[in-house]
N, C-alpha and C. Protein backbone atom coordinates (compact mmCIF):
# COMPACT_ATOMS: atom_id res chain seq x y z
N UNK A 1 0.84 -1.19 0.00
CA UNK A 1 0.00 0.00 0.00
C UNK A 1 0.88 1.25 0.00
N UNK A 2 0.77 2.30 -0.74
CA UNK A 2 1.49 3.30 -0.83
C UNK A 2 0.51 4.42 0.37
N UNK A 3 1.94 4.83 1.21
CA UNK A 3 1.64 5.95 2.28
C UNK A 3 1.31 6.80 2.08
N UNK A 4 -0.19 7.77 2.46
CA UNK A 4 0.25 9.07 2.66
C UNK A 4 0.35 10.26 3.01
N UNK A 5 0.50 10.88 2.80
CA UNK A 5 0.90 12.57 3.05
C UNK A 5 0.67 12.53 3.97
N UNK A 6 1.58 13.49 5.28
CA UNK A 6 1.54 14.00 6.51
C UNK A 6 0.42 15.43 5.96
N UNK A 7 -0.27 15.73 6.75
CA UNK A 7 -0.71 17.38 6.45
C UNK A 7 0.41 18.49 6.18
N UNK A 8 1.17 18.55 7.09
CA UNK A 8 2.47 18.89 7.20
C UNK A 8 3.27 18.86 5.64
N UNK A 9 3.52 17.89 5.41
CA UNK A 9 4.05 17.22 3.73
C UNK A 9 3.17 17.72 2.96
N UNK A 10 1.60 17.79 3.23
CA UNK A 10 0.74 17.91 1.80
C UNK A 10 1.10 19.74 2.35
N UNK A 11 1.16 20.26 2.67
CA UNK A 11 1.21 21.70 3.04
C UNK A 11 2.70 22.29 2.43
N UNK A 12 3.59 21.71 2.57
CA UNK A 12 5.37 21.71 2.33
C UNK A 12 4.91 21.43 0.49
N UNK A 13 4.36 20.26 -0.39
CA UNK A 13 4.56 19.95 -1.51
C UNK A 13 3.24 21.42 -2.32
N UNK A 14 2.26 21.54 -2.05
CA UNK A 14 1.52 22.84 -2.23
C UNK A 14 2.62 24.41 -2.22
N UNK A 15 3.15 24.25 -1.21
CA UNK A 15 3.93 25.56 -1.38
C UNK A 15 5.06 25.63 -2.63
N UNK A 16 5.28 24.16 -2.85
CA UNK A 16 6.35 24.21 -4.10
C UNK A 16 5.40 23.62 -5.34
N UNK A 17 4.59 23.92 -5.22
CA UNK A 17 3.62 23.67 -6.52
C UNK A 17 2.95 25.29 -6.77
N UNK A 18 3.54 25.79 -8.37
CA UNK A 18 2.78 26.79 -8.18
C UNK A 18 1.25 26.21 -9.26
N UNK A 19 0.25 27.01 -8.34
CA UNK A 19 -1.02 26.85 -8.98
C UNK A 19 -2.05 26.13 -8.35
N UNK A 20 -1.35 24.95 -7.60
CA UNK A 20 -2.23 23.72 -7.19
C UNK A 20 -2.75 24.13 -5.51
N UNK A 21 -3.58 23.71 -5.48
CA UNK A 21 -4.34 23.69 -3.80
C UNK A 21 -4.93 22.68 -3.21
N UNK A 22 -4.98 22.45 -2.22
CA UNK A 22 -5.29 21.09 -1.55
C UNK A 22 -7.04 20.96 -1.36
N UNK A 23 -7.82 20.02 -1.66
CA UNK A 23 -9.09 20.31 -1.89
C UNK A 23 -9.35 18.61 -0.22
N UNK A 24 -9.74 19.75 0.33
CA UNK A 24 -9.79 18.93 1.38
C UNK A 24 -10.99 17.86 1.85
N UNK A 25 -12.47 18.21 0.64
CA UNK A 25 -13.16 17.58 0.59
C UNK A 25 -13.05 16.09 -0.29
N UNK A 26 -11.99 16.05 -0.90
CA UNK A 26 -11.39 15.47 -2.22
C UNK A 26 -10.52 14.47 -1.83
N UNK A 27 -9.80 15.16 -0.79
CA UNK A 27 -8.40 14.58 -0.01
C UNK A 27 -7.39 14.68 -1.34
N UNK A 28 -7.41 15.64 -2.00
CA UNK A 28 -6.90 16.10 -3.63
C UNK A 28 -6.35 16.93 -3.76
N UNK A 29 -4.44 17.05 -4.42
CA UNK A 29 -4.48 18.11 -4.94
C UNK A 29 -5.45 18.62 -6.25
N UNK A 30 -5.69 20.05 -6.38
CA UNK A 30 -6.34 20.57 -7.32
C UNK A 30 -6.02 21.68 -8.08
N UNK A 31 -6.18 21.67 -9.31
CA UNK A 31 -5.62 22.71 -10.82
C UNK A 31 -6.69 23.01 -11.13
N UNK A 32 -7.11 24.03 -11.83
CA UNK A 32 -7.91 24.15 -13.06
C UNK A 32 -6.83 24.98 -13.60
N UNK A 33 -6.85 24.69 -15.11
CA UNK A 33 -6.35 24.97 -16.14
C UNK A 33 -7.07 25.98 -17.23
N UNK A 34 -6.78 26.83 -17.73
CA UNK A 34 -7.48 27.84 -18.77
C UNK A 34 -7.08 27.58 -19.94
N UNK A 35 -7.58 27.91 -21.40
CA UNK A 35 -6.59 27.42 -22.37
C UNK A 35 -7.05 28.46 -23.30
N UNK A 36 -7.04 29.02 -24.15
CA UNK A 36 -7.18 29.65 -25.44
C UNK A 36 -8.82 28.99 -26.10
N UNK A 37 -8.91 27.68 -25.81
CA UNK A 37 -10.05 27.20 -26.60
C UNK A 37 -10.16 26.06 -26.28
N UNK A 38 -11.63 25.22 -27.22
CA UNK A 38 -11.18 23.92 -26.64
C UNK A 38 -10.46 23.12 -27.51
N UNK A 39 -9.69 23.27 -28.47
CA UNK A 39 -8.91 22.27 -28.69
C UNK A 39 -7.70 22.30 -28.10
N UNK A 40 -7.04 23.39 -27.46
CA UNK A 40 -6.33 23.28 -26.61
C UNK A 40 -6.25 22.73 -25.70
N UNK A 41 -7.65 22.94 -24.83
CA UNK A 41 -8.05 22.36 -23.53
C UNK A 41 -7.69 20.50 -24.03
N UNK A 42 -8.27 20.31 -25.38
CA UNK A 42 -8.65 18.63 -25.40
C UNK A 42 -7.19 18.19 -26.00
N UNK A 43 -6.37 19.30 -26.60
CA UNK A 43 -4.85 18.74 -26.66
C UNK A 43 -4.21 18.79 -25.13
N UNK A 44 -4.24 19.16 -24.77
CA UNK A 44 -3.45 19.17 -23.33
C UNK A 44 -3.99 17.85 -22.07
N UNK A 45 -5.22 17.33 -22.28
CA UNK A 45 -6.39 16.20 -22.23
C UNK A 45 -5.20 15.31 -22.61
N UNK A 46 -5.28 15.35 -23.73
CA UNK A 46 -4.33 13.96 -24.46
C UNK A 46 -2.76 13.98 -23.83
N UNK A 47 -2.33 15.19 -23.64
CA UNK A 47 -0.78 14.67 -23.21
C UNK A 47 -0.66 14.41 -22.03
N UNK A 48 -1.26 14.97 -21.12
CA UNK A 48 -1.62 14.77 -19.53
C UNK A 48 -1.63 13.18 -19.27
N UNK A 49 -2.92 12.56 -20.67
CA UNK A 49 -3.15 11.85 -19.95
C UNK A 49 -1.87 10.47 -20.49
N UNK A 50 -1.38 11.03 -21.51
CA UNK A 50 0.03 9.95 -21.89
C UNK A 50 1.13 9.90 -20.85
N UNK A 51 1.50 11.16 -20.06
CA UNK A 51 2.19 11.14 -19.29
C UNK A 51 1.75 10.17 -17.70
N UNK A 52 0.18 10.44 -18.03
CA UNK A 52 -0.50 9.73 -16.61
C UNK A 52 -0.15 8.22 -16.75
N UNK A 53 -0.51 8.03 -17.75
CA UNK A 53 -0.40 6.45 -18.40
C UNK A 53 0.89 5.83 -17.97
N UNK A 54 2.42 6.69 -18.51
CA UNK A 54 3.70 6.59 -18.12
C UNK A 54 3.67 6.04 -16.70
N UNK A 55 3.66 6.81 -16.33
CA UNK A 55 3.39 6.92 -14.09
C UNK A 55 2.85 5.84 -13.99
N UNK A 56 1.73 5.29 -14.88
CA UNK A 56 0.35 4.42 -13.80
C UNK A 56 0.26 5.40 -12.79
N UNK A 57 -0.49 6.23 -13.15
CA UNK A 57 -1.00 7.52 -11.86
C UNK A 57 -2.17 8.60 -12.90
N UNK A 58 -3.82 8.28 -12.67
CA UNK A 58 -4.61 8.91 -13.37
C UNK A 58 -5.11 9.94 -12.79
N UNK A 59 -5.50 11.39 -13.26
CA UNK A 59 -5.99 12.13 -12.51
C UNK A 59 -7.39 11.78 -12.68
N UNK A 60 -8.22 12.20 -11.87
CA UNK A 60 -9.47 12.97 -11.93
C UNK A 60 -9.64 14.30 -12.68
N UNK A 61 -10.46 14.04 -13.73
CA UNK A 61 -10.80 15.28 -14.06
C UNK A 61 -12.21 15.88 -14.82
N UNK A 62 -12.47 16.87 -15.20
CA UNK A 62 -13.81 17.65 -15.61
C UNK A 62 -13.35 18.84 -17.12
N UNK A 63 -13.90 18.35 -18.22
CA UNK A 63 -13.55 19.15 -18.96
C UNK A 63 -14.54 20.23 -18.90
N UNK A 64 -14.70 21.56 -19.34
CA UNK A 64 -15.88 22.49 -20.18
C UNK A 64 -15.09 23.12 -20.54
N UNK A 65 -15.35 23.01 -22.36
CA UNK A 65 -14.94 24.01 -23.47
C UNK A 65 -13.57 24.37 -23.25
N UNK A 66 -13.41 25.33 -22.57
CA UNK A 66 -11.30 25.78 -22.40
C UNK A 66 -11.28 25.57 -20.63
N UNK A 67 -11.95 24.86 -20.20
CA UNK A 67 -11.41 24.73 -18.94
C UNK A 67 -11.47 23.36 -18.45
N UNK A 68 -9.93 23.05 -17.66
CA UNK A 68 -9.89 21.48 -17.31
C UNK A 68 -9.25 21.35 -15.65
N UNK A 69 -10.39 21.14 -14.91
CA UNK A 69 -10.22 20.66 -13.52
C UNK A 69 -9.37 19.38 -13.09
N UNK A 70 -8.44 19.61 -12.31
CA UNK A 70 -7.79 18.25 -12.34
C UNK A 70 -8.09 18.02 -11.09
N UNK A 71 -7.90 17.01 -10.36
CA UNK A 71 -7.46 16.25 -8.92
C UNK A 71 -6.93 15.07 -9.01
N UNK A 72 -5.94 15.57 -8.59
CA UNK A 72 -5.32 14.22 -7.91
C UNK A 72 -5.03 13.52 -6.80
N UNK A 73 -5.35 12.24 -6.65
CA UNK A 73 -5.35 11.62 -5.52
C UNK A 73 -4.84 10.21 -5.72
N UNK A 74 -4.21 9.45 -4.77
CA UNK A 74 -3.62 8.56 -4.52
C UNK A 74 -5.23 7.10 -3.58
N UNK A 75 -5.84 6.46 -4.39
CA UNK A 75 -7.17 6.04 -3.64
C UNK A 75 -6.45 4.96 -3.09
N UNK A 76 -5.70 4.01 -3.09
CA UNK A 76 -4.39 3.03 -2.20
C UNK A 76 -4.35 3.82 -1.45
N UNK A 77 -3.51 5.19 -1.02
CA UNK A 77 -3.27 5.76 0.19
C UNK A 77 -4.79 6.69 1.17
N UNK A 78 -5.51 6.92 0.32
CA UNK A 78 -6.94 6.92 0.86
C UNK A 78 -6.86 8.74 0.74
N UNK A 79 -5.96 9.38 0.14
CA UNK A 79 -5.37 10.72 0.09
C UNK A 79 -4.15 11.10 -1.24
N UNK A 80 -3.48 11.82 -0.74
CA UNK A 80 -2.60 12.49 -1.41
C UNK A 80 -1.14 12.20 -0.84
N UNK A 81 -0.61 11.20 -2.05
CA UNK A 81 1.07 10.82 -1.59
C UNK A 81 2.40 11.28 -2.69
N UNK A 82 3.11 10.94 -2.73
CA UNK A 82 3.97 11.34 -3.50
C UNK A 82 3.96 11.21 -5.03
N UNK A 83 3.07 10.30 -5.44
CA UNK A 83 2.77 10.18 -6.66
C UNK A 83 1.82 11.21 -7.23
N UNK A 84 1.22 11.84 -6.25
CA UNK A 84 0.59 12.98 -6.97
C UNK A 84 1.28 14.26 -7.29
N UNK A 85 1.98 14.62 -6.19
CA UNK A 85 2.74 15.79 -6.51
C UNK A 85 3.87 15.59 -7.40
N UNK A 86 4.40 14.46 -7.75
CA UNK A 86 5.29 14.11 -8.62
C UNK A 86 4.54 14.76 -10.27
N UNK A 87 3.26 13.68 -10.07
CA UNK A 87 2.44 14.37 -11.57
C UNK A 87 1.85 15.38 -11.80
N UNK A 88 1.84 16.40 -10.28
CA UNK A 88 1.20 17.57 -10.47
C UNK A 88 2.86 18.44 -11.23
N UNK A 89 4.04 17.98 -10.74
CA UNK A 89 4.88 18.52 -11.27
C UNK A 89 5.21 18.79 -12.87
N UNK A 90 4.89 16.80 -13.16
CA UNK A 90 4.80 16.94 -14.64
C UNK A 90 4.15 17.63 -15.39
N UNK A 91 2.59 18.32 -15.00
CA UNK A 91 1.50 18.52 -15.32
C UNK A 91 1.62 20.34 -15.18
N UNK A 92 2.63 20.63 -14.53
CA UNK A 92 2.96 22.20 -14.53
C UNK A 92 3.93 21.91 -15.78
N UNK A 93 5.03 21.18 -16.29
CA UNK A 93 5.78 21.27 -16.77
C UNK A 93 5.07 21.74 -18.20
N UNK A 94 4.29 20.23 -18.23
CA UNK A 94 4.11 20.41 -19.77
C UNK A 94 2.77 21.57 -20.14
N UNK A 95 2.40 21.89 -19.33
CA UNK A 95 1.52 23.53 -19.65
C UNK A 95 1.97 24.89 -19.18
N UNK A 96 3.69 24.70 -19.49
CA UNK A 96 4.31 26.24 -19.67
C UNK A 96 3.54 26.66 -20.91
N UNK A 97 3.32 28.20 -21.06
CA UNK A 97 3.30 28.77 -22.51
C UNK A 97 1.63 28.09 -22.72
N UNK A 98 1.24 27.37 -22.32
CA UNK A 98 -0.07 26.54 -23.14
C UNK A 98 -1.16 27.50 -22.48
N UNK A 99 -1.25 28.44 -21.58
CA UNK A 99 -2.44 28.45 -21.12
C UNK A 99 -3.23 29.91 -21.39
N UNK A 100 -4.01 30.49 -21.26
CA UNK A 100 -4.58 31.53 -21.34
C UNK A 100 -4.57 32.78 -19.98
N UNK A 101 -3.72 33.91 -20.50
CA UNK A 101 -3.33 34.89 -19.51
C UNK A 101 -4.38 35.50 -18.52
């Protein structure tokens, strides 16, 4: 079973995440994303979720039109462990430049 997060830890990995917030009803980190449109929104859909695939680590998520809600959660650890903030990392990476100001 994968461990996780101290509050403490989920509070420490949030501060080095820019964007993301801890959704405490969720036991989730959480993004929403803006995009130019929706094929942006549904290209960024597709790489997210190739990279998720990579990991074996899927987010939760909610599309409408240019906007895409993520959460992530670890349901083995019953919360939020290191595998999420790992992919919330990836998931800042690959939407430099992609998003709407």
């Amino acid at each position: 079973m994968i461990a996780p997060m101290t509050p403490a830890q989920i509070t420490a990995a949030i501060e080095s995440l820019e964007s993301w917030r801890y959704d405490s009803d969720r036991r989730a980190l959480y993004r929403q994303l803006l995009f130019p449109g929706f094929p942006q929104a549904l290209s960024a859909m597709m790489e997210i979720g190739f990279a998720a695939e990579q990991a074996d680590h899927h987010p939760e998520w909610a599309n409408v039109f240019d906007r895409l809600d993520i959460w992530l959660t670890t349901h083995d650890a019953d919360g939020v462990s290191q595998k999420d903030v790992d992919l919330a990392r990836v998931i800042n990476r690959l939407m430099i430049g992609r998003l709407r100001q």
